[in-house]
N, C-alpha and C. Protein backbone atom coordinates (compact mmCIF):
# COMPACT_ATOMS: atom_id res chain seq x y z
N UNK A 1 101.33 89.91 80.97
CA UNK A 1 102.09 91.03 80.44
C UNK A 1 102.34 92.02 81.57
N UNK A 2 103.45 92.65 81.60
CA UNK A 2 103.70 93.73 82.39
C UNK A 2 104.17 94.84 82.03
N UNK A 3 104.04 96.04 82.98
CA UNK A 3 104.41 97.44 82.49
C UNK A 3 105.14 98.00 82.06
N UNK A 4 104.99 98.67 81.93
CA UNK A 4 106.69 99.77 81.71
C UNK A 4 107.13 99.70 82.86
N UNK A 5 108.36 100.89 83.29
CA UNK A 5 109.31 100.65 84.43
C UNK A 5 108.31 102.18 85.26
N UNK A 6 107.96 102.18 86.39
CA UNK A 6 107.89 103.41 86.36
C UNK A 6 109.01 104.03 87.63
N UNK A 7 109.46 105.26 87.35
CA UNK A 7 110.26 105.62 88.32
C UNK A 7 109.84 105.81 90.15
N UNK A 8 111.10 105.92 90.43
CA UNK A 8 110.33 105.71 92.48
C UNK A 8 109.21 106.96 92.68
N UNK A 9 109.13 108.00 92.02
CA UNK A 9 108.09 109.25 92.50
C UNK A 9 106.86 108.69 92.21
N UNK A 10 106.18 107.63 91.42
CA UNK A 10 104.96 107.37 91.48
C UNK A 10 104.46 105.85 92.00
N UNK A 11 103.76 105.84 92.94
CA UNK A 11 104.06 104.35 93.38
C UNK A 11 102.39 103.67 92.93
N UNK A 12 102.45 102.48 93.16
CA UNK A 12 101.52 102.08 92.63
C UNK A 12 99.72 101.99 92.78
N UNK A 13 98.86 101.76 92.33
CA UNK A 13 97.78 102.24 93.27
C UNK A 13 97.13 100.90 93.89
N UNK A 14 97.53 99.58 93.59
CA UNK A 14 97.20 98.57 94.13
C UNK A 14 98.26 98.07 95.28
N UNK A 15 97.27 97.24 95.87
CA UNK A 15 98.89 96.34 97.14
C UNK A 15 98.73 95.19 95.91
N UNK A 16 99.72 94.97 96.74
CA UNK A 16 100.89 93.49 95.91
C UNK A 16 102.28 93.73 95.67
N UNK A 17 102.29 92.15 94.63
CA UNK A 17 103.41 92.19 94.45
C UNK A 17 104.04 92.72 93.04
N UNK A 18 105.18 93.46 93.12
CA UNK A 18 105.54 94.19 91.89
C UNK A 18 107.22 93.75 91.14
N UNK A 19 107.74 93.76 90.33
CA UNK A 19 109.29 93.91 89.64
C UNK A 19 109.88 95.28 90.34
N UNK A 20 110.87 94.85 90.83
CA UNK A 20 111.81 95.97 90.92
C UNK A 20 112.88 95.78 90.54
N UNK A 21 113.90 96.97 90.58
CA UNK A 21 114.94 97.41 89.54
C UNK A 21 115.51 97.99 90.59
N UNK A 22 117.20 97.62 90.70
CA UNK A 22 117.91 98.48 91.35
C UNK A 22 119.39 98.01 91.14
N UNK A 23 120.05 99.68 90.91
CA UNK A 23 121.52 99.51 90.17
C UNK A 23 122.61 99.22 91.29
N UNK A 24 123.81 98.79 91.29
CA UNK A 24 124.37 99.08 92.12
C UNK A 24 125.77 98.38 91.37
N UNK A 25 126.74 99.28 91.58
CA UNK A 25 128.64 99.73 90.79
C UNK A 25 128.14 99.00 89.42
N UNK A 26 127.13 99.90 88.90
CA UNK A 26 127.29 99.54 87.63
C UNK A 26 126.59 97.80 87.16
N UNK A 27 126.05 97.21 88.35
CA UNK A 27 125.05 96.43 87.22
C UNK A 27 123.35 96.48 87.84
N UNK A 28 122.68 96.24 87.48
CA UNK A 28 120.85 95.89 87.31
C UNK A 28 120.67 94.86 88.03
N UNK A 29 119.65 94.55 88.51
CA UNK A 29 119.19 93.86 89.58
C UNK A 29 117.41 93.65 89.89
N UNK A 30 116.94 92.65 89.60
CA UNK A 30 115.91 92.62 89.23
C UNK A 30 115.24 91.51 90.18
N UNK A 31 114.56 91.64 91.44
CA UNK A 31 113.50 91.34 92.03
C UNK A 31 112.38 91.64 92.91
N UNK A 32 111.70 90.78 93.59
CA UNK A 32 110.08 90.63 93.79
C UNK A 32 109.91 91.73 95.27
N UNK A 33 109.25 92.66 94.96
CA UNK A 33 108.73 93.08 96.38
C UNK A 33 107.20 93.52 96.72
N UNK A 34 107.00 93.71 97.65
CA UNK A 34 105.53 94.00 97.87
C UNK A 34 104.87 95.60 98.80
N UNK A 35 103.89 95.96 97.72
CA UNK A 35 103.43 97.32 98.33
C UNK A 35 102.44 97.25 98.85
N UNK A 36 102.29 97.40 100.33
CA UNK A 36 101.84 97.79 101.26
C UNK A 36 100.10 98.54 101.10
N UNK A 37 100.56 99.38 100.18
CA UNK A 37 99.44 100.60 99.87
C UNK A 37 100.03 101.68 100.52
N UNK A 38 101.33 101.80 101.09
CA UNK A 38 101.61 102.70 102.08
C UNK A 38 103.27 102.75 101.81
N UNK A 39 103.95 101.40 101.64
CA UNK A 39 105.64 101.80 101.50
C UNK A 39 105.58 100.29 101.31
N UNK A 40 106.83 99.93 100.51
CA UNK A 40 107.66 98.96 99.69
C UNK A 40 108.05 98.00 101.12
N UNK A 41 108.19 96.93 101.14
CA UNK A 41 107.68 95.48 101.81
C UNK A 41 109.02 94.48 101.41
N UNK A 42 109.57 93.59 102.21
CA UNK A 42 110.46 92.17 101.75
C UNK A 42 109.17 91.32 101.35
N UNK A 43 107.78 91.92 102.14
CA UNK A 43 107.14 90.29 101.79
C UNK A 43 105.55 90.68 102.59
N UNK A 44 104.56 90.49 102.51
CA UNK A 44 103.56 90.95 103.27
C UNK A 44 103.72 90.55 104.65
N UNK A 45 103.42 91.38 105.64
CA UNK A 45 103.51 92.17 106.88
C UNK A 45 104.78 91.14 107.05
N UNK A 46 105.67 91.62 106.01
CA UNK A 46 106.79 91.73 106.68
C UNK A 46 107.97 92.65 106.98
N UNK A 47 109.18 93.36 106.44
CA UNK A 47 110.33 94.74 107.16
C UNK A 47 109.89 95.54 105.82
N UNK A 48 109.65 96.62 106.18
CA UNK A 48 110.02 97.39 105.78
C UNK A 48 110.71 98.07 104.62
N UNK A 49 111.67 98.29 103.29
CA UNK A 49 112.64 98.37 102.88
C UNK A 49 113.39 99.75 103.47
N UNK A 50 114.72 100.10 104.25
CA UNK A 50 115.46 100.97 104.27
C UNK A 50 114.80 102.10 102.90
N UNK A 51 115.45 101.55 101.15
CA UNK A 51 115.19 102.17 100.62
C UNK A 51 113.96 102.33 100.02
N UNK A 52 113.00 103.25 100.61
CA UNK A 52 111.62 103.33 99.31
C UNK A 52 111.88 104.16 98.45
N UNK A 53 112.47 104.23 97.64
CA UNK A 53 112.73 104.91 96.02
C UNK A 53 113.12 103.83 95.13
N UNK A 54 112.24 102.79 94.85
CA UNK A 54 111.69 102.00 94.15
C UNK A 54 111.75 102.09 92.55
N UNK A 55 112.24 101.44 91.68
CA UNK A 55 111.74 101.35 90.36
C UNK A 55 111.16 100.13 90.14
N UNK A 56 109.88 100.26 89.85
CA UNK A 56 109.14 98.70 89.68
C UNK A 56 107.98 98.83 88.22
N UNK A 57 107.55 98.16 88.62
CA UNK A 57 106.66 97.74 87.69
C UNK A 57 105.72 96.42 87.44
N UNK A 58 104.26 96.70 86.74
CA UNK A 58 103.49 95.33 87.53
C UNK A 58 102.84 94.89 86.23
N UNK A 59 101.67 93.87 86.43
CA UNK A 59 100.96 93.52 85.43
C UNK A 59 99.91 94.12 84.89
N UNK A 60 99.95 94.08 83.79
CA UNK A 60 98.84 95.05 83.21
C UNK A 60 97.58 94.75 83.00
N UNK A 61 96.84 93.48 83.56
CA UNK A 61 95.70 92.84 84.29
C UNK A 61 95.69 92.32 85.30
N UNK A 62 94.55 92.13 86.20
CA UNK A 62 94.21 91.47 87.10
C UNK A 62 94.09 90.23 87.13
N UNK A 63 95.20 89.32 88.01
CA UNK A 63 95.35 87.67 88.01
C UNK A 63 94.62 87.64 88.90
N UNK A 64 94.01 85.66 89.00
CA UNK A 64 93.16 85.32 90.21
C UNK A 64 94.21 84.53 91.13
C-alpha cells in the first residue's frame, strides 16, 4: 500500500525509492525516483534532478 501524495515542501524521512508526480501542458506523469536523504536522485548515486520540488509518495510499510 502506498501514501497519499505529499506536496514538494515536505520530503521524505527515509532514503529510497518513492512515486512521483509531475504535470506538464496539461497532462500527469507518474514515475520512480530516489531520495538521497538530502535531494531527489535518477537512481542511487546517480544525477541529481534539475527539479527538486517533487510530488511523491511512498509505502506505508517497510519491504525486505
Amino acid at each position: 500500500m502506498v501514501t497519499d501524495w505529499f506536496p514538494p515542501s515536505i520530503k521524505p524521512a527515509h532514503v529510497g525509492w518513492y512515486d512521483a508526480q509531475f504535470f506538464d501542458c496539461g497532462w500527469s506523469y507518474d514515475w520512480r525516483i530516489w531520495w538521497s536523504g538530502i535531494q531527489w536522485m535518477d537512481k542511487p548515486l546517480g544525477n541529481s534532478l534539475i527539479d527538486q520540488q517533487q510530488t511523491w509518495r511512498g509505502l506505508t510499510e517497510k519491504t525486505e
